[in-house]
Protein backbone atom coordinates (compact mmCIF):
# COMPACT_ATOMS: atom_id res chain seq x y z
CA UNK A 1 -4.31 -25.24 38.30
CA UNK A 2 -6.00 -22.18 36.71
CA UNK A 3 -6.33 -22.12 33.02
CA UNK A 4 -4.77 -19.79 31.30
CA UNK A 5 -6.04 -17.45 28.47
CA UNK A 6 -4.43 -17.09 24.73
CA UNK A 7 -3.48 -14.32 24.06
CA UNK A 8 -3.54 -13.58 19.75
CA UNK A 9 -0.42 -12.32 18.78
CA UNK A 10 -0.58 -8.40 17.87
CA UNK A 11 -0.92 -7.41 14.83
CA UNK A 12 2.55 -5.55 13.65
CA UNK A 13 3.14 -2.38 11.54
CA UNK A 14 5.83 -0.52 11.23
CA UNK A 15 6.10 3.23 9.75
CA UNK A 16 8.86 3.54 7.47
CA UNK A 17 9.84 7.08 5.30
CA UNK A 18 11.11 6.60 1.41
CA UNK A 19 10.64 7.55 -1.86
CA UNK A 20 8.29 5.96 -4.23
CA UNK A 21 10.33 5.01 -7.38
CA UNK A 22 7.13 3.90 -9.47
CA UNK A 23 3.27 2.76 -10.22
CA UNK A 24 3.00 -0.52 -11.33
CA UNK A 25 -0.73 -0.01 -11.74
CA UNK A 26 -3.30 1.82 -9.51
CA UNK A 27 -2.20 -0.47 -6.74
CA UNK A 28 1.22 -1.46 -6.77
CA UNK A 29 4.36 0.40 -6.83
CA UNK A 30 7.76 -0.22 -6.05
CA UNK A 31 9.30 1.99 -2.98
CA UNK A 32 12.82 2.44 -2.20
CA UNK A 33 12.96 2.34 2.28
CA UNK A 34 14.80 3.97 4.54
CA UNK A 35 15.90 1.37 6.99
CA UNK A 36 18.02 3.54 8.67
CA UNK A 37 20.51 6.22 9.15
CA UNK A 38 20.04 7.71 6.01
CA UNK A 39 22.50 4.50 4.41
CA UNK A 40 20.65 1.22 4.43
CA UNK A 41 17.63 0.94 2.03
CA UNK A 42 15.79 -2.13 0.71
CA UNK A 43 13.49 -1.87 -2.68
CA UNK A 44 10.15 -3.26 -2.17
CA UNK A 45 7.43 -3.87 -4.19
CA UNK A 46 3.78 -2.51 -1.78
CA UNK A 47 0.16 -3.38 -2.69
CA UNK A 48 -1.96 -0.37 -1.65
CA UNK A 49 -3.80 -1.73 1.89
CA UNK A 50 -7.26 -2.42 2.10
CA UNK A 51 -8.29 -1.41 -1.57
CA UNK A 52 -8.27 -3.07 -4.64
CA UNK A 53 -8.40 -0.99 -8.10
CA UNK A 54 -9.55 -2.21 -11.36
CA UNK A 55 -6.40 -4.02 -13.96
CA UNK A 56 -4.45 -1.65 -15.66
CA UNK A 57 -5.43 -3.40 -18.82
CA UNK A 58 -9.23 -0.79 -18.70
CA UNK A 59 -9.49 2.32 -18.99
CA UNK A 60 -10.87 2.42 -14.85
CA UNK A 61 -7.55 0.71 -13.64
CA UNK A 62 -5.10 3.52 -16.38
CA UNK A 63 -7.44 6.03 -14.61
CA UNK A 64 -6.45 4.58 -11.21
CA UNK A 65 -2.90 4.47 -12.32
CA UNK A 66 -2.77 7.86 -13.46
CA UNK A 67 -4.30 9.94 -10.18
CA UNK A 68 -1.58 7.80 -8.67
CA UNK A 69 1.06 9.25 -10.73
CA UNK A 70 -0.55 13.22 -10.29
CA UNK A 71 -0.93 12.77 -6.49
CA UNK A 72 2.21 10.76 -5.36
CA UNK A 73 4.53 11.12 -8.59
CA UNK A 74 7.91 9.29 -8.44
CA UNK A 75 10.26 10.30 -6.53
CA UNK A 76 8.04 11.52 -4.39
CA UNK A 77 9.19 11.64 -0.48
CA UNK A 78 6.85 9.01 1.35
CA UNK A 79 5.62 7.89 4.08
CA UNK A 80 4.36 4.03 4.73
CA UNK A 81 2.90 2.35 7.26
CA UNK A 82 3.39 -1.54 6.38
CA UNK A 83 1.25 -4.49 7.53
CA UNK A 84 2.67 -7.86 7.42
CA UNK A 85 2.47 -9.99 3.95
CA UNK A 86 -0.76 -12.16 3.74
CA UNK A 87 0.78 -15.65 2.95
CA UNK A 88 -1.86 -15.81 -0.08
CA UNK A 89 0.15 -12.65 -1.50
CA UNK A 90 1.66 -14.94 -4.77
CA UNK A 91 3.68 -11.82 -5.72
CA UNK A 92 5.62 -11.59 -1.99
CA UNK A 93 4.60 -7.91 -1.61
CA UNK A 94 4.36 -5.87 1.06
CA UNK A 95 0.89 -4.24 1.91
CA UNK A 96 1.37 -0.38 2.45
CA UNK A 97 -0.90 2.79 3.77
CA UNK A 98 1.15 5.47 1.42
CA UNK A 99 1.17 9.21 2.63
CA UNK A 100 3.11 12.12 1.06
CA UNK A 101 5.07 13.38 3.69
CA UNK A 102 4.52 17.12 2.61
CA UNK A 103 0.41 16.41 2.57
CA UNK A 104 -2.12 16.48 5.15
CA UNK A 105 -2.28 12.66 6.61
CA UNK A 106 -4.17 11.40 3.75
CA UNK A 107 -3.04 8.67 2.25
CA UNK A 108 -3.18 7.77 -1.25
CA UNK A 109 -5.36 4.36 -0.29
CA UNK A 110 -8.38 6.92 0.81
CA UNK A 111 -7.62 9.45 -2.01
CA UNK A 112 -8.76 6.35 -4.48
CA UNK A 113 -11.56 5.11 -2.29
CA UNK A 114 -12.97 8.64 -2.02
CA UNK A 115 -12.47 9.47 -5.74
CA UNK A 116 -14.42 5.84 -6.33
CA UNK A 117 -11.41 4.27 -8.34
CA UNK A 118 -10.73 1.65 -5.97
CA UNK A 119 -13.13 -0.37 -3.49
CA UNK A 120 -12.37 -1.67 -0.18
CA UNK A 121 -11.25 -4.80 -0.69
CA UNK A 122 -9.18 -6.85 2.87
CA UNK A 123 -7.46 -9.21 0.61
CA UNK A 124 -10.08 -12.38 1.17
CA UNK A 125 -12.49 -13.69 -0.87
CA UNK A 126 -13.80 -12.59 -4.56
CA UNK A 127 -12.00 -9.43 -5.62
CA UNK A 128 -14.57 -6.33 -5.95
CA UNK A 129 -16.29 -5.80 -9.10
CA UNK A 130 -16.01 -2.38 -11.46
C-alpha cells in the first residue's frame, strides 16, 4: 500500500468591502462588513496584517494613528482582505490588509511600512522595537 502525502491545509482569506468606523491606534480599528446583499453586516475589530506600529501612548504610535485617520478617515468605503485569527490574538481580532476602495491598490499596511511608522512584524516572537 502506497503512502500517501499530507497535504497542509490552505491558508484562507477572504475579501470583504465595508466601511471603517474607527482607529483604535495605528493598528487597530473597528470595521463595519458587508456580509452580503447590502443587509447583513457584522462589526469587527482588525489588527493591521503583517505590521506592528508603536503604542498609542508615544508620540511615534499618535503619529501612526493620525496618517491613519488622514489616509483612511472613518467612514471611509473599504476594502479588506482578512486572514484567519492567530489563536495567540488575546483580543479575538481579525487580521486585515485595508485598501480604500477609491485608491490605487495600496493598502494602508504598506502606506505605514513605507512612511517607516510601522515595521514588519508576522505576529511571532518579540514585537519590533521603535
Amino acid at each position: 500500500m502506497a503512502k500517501t502525502k499530507k497535504v497542509p491545509p490552505e491558508k484562507k482569506e477572504y475579501i470583504y468591502e465595508g466601511t471603517l468606523l474607527k482607529w483604535i491606534d495605528g493598528d487597530t480599528c473597528t470595521i463595519r462588513v458587508n456580509l452580503g446583499f447590502n443587509k447583513l453586516s457584522a462589526e469587527i475589530t482588525c489588527r493591521l496584517n503583517g505590521i506592528n506600529c508603536p503604542e498609542i501612548k508615544t508620540k511615534a504610535g499618535e503619529n501612526a494613528a493620525v496618517f491613519c485617520e488622514i489616509h483612511c478617515p472613518p467612514n471611509s468605503e473599504i476594502v479588506m482582505r482578512t486572514h484567519k485569527p492567530s489563536p495567540e490574538d488575546k483580543f479575538g481580532r481579525w487580521l486585515a490588509d485595508i485598501g480604500r476602495k477609491i485608491d490605487d491598490g495600496l493598502t494602508i499596511n504598506q502606506m505605514l511600512l513605507t512612511q517607516g511608522l510601522a515595521k514588519p512584524w508576522n505576529g511571532k516572537g518579540p514585537k519590533p522595537i521603535f
